[in-house]
C-alpha atoms as a PDB file:
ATOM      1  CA  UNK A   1      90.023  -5.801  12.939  1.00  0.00           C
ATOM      2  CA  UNK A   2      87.976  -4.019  10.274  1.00  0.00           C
ATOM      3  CA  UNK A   3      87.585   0.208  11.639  1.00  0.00           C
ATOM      4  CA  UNK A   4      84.033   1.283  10.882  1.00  0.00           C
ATOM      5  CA  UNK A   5      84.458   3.917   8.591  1.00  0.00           C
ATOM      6  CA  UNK A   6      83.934   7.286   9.454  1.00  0.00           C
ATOM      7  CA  UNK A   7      82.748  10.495   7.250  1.00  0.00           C
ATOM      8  CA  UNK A   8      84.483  13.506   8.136  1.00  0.00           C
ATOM      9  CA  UNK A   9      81.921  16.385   8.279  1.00  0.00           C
ATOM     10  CA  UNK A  10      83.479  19.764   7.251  1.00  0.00           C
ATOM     11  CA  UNK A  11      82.844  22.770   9.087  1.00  0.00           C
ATOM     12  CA  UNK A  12      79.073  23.818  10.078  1.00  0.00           C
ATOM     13  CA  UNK A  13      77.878  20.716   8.199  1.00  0.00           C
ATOM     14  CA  UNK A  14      75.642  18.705  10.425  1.00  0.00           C
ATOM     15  CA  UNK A  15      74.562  14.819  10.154  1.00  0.00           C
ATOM     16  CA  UNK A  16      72.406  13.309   8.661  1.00  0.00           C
ATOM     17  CA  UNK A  17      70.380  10.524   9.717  1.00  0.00           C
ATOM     18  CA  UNK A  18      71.140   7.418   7.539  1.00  0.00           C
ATOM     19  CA  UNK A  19      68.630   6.516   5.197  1.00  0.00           C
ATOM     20  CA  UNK A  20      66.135   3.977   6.547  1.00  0.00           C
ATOM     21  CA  UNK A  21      66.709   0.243   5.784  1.00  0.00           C
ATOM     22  CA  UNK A  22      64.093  -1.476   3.471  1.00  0.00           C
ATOM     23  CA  UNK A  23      62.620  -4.127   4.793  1.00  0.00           C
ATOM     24  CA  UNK A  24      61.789  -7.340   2.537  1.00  0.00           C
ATOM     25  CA  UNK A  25      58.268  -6.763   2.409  1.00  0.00           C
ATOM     26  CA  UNK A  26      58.318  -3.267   1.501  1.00  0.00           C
ATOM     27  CA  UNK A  27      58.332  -4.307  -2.527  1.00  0.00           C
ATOM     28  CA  UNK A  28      55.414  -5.642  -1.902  1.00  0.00           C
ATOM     29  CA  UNK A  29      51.733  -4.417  -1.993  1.00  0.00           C
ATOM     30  CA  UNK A  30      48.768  -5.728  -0.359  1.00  0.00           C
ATOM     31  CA  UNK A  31      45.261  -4.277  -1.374  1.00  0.00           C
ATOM     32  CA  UNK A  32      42.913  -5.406   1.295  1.00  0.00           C
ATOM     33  CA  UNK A  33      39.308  -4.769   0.103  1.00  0.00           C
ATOM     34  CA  UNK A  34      37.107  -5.422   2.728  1.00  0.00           C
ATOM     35  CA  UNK A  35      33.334  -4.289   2.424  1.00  0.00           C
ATOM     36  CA  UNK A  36      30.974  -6.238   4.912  1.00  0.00           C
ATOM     37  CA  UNK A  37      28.059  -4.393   3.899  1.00  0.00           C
ATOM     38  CA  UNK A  38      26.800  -2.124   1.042  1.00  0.00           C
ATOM     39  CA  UNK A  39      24.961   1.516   2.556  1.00  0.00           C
ATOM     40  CA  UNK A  40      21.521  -0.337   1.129  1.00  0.00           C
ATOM     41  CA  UNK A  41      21.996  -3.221   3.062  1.00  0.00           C
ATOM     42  CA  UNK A  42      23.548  -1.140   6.263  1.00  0.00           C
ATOM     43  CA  UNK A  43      19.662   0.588   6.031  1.00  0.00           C
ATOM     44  CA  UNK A  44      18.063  -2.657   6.124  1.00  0.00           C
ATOM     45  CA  UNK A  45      20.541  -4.059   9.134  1.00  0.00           C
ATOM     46  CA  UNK A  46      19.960  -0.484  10.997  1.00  0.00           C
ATOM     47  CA  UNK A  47      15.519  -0.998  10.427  1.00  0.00           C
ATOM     48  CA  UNK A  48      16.244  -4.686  10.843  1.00  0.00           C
ATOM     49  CA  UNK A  49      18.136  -4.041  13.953  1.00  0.00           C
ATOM     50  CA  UNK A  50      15.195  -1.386  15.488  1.00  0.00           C
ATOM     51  CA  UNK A  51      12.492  -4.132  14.960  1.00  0.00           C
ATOM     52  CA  UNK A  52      14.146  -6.490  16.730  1.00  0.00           C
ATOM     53  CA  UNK A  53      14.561  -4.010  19.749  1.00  0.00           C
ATOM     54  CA  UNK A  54      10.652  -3.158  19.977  1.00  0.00           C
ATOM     55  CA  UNK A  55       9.606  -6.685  19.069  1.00  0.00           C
ATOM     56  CA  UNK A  56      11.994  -7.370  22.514  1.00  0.00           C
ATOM     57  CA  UNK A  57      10.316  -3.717  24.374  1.00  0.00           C
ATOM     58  CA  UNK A  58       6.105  -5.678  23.496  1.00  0.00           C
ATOM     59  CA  UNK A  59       7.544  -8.932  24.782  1.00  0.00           C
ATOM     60  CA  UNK A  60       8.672  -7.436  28.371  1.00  0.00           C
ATOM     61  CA  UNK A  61       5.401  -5.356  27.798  1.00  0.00           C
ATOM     62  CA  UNK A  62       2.966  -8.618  27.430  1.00  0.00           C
ATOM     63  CA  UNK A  63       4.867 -10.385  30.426  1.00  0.00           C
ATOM     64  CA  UNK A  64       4.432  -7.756  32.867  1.00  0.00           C
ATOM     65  CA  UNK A  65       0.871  -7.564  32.110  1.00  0.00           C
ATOM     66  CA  UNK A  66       0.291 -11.200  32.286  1.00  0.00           C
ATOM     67  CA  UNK A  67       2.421 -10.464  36.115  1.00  0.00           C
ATOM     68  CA  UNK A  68       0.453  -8.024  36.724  1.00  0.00           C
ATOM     69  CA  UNK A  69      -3.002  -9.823  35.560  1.00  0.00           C
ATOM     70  CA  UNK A  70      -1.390 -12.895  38.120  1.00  0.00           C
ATOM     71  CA  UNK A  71      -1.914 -10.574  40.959  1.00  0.00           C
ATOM     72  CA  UNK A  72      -5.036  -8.823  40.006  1.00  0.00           C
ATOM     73  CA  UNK A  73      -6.583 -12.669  39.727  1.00  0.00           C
ATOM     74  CA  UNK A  74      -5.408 -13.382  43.512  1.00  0.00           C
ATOM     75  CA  UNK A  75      -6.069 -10.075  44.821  1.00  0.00           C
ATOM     76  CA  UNK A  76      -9.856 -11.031  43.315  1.00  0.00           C
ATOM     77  CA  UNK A  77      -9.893 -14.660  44.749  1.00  0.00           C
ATOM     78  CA  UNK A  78      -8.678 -12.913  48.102  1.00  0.00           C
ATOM     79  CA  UNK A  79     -11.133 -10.851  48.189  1.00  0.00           C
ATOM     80  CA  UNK A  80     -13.821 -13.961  47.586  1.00  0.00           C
ATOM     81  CA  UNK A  81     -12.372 -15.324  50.287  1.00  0.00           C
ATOM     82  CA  UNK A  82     -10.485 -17.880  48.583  1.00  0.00           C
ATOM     83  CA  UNK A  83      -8.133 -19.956  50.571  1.00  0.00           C
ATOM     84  CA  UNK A  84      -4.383 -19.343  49.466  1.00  0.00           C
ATOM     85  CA  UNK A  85      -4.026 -23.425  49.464  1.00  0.00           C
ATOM     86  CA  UNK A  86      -6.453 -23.275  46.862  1.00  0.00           C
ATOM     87  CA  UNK A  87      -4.798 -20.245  45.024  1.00  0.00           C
ATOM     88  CA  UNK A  88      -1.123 -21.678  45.731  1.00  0.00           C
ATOM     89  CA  UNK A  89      -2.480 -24.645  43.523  1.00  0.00           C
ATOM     90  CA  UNK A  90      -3.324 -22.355  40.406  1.00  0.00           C
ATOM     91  CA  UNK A  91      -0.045 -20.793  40.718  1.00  0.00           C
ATOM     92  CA  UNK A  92       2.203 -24.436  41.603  1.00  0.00           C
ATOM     93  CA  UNK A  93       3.395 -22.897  44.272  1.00  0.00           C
ATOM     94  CA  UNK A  94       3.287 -23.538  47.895  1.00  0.00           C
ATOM     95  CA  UNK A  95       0.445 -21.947  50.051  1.00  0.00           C
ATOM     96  CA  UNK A  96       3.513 -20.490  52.270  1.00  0.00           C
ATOM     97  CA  UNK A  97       5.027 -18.858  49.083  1.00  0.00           C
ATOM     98  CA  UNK A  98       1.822 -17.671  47.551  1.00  0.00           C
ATOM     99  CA  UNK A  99       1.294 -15.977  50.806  1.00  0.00           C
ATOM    100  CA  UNK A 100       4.120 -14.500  51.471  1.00  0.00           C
ATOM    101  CA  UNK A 101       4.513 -13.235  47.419  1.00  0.00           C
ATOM    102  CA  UNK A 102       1.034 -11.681  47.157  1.00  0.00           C
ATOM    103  CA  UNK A 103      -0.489 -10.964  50.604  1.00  0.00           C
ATOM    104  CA  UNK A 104       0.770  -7.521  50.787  1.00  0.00           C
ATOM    105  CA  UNK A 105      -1.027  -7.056  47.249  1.00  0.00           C
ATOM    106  CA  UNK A 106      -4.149  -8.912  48.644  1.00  0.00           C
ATOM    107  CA  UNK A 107      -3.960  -6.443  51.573  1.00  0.00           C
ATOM    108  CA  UNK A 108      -3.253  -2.965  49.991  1.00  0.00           C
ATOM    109  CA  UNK A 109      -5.221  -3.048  46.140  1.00  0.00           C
ATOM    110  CA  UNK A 110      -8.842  -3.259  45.399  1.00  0.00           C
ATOM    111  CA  UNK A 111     -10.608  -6.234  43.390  1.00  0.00           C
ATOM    112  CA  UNK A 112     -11.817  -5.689  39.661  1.00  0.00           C
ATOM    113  CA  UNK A 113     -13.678  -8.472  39.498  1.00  0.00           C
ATOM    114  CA  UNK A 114     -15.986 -10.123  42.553  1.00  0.00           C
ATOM    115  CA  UNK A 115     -18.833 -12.193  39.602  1.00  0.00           C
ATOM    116  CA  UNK A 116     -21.461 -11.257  41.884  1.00  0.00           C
ATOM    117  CA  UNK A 117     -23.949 -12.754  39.599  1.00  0.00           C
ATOM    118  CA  UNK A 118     -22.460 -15.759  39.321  1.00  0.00           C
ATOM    119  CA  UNK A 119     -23.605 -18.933  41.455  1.00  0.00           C
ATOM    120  CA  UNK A 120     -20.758 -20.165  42.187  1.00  0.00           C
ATOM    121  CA  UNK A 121     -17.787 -17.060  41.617  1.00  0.00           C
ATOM    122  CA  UNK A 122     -14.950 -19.079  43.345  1.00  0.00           C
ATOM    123  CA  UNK A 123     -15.094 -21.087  39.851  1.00  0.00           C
ATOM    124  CA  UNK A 124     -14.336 -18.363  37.588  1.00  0.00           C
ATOM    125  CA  UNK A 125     -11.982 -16.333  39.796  1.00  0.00           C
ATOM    126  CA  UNK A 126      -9.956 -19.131  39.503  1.00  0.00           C
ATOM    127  CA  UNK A 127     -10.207 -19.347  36.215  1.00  0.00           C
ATOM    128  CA  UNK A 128      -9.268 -16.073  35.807  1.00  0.00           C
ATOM    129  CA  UNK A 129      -6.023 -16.944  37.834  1.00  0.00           C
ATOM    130  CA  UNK A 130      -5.399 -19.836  35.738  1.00  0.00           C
ATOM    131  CA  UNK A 131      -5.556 -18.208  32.295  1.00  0.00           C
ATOM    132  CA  UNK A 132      -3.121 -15.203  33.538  1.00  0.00           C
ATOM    133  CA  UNK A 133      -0.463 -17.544  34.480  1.00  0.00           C
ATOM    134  CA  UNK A 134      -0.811 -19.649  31.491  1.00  0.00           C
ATOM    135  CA  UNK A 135      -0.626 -16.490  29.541  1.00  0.00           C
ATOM    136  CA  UNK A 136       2.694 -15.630  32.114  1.00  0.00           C
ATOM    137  CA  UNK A 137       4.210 -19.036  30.927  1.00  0.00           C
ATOM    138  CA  UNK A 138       3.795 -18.408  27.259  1.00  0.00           C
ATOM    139  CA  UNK A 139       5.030 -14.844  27.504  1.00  0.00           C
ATOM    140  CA  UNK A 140       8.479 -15.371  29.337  1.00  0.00           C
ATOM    141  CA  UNK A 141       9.752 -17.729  26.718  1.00  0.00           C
ATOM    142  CA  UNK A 142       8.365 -15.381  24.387  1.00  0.00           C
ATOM    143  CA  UNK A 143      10.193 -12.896  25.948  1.00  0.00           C
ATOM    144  CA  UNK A 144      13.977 -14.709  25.652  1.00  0.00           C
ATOM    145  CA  UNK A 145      13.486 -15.637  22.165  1.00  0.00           C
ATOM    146  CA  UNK A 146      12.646 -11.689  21.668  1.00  0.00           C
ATOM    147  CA  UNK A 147      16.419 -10.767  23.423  1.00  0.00           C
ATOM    148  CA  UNK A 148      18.059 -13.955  20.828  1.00  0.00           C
ATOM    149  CA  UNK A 149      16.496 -12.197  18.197  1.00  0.00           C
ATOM    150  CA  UNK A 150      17.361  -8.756  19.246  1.00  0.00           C
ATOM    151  CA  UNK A 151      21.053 -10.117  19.437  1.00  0.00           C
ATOM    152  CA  UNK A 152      21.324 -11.477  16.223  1.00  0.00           C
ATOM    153  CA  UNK A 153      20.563  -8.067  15.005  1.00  0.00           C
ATOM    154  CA  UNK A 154      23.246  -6.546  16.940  1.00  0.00           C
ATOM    155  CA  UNK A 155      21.047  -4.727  19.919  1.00  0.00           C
ATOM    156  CA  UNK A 156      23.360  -4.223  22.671  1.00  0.00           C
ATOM    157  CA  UNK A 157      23.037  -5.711  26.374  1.00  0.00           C
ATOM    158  CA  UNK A 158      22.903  -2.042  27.086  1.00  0.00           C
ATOM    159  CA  UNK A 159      19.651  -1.436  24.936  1.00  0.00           C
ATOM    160  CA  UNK A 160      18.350  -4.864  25.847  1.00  0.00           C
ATOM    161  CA  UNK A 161      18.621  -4.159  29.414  1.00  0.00           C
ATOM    162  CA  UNK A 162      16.930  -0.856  28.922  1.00  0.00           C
ATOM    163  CA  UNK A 163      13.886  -2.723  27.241  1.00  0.00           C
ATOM    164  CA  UNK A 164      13.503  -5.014  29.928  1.00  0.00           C
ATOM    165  CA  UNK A 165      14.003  -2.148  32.742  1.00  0.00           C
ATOM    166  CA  UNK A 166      17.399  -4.316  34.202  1.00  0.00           C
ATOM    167  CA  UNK A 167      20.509  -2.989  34.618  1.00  0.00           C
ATOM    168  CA  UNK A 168      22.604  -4.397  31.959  1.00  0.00           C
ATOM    169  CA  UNK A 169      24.853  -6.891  34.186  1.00  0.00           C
ATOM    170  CA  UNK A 170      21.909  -8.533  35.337  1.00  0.00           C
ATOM    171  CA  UNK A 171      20.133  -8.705  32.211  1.00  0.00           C
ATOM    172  CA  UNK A 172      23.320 -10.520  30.928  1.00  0.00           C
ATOM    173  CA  UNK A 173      23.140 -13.098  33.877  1.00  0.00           C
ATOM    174  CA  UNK A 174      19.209 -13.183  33.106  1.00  0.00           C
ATOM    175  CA  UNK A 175      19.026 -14.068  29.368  1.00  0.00           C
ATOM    176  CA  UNK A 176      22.860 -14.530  28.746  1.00  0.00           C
ATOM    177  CA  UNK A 177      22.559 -18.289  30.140  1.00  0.00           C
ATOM    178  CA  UNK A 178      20.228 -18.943  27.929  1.00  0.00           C
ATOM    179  CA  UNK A 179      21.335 -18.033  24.620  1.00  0.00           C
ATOM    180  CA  UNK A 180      24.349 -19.762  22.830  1.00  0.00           C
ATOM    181  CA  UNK A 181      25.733 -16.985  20.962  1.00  0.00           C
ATOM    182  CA  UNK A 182      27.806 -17.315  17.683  1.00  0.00           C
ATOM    183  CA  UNK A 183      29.448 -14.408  15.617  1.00  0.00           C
ATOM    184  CA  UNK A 184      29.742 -14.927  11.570  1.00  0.00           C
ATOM    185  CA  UNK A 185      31.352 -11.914   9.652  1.00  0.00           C
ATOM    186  CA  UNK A 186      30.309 -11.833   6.082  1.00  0.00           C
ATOM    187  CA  UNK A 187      33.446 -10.768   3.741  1.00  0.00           C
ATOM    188  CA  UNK A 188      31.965  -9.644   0.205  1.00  0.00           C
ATOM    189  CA  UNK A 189      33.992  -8.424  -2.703  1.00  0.00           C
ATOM    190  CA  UNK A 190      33.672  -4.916  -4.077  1.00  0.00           C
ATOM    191  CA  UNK A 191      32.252  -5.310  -8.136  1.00  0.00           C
ATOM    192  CA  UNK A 192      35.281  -3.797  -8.900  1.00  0.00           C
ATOM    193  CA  UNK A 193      37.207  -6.332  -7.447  1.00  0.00           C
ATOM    194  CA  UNK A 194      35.327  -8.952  -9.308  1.00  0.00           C
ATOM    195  CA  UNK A 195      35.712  -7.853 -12.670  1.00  0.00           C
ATOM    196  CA  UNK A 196      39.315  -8.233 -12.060  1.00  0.00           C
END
């Protein structure tokens, strides 16, 4: 049996810890050099990054004024006395759904527009209603491809759901389903590492 062998410490002397081990990769040195964007280009990302976020803010903007154009048009077709089979068919809905969705509107605002020199002003208030919901069906579209964009320059869910006045868990349910996502880092060389 080999005794481990022991240093006797003379008087007052204390001891020391033992001197760390080396490990086998110590000798070695590893010079990472990592630069995913230059400051010129983090300028452009950071501008880049704020258009996308107002592009997204005019987007919610132009679809809550074509919602709110929607029930202007039946509050004015209401008010002519239009029946709400007839407006249910502009906005392919059911009658039972367009009444129950705008009614209270119908009751409690005021119509802009009554075409009392018109002939016939059933004809144009519904035309009215149709243009504002085809200009409601371009703008929601609009409006998702304005949060994939705003994305793909890094805007948070945070910031997108403040654009779109959502709190943010919803506005990830909203426009999360609809957007396939994909991450791709960009590794560059320093020039100093290329002229080695």
């Amino acid at each position: 049996m080999m005794a481990k062998a022991m240093r006797r410490l003379a008087r007052g002397q204390r001891a020391q810890p033992p001197p760390p081990r080396k490990r086998p990769f110590d000798d070695h040195r590893f010079d990472i050099n990592i630069i995913l964007c230059d400051p010129a280009d983090m300028a452009t990302a950071s501008a880049d990054r704020e258009a996308a976020r107002l592009a997204l803010v005019k987007a919610y903007e132009r679809k809550e004024a074509a919602t709110a154009a929607i029930t202007q048009a039946v509050v004015d077709a209401r008010a002519l006395k239009i029946t709400w089979k007839k407006i249910a068919a502009e906005l392919g809905v059911e009658a039972s759904n367009a009444t129950r969705k705008y009614k209270p509107y119908a009751d409690s605002m005021k119509p802009k527009n009554l075409w009392e020199n018109e002939p016939d002003p059933e004809l144009p208030a519904l035309a009215a209603l149709r243009r504002a919901v085809t200009e409601h069906s371009e703008a929601e579209p609009a409006e998702v491809a304005a949060v994939a964009v705003a994305r793909s320059h890094d805007v948070t869910w945070k910031e997108i759901a403040e654009a779109v006045h959502m709190k943010e868990p919803n506005a990830f349910v909203k426009y999360g389903a609809q957007l396939e996502e994909k991450r791709v880092v960009t590794v560059r060389a320093t020039p100093s590492a290329e002229a080695e």
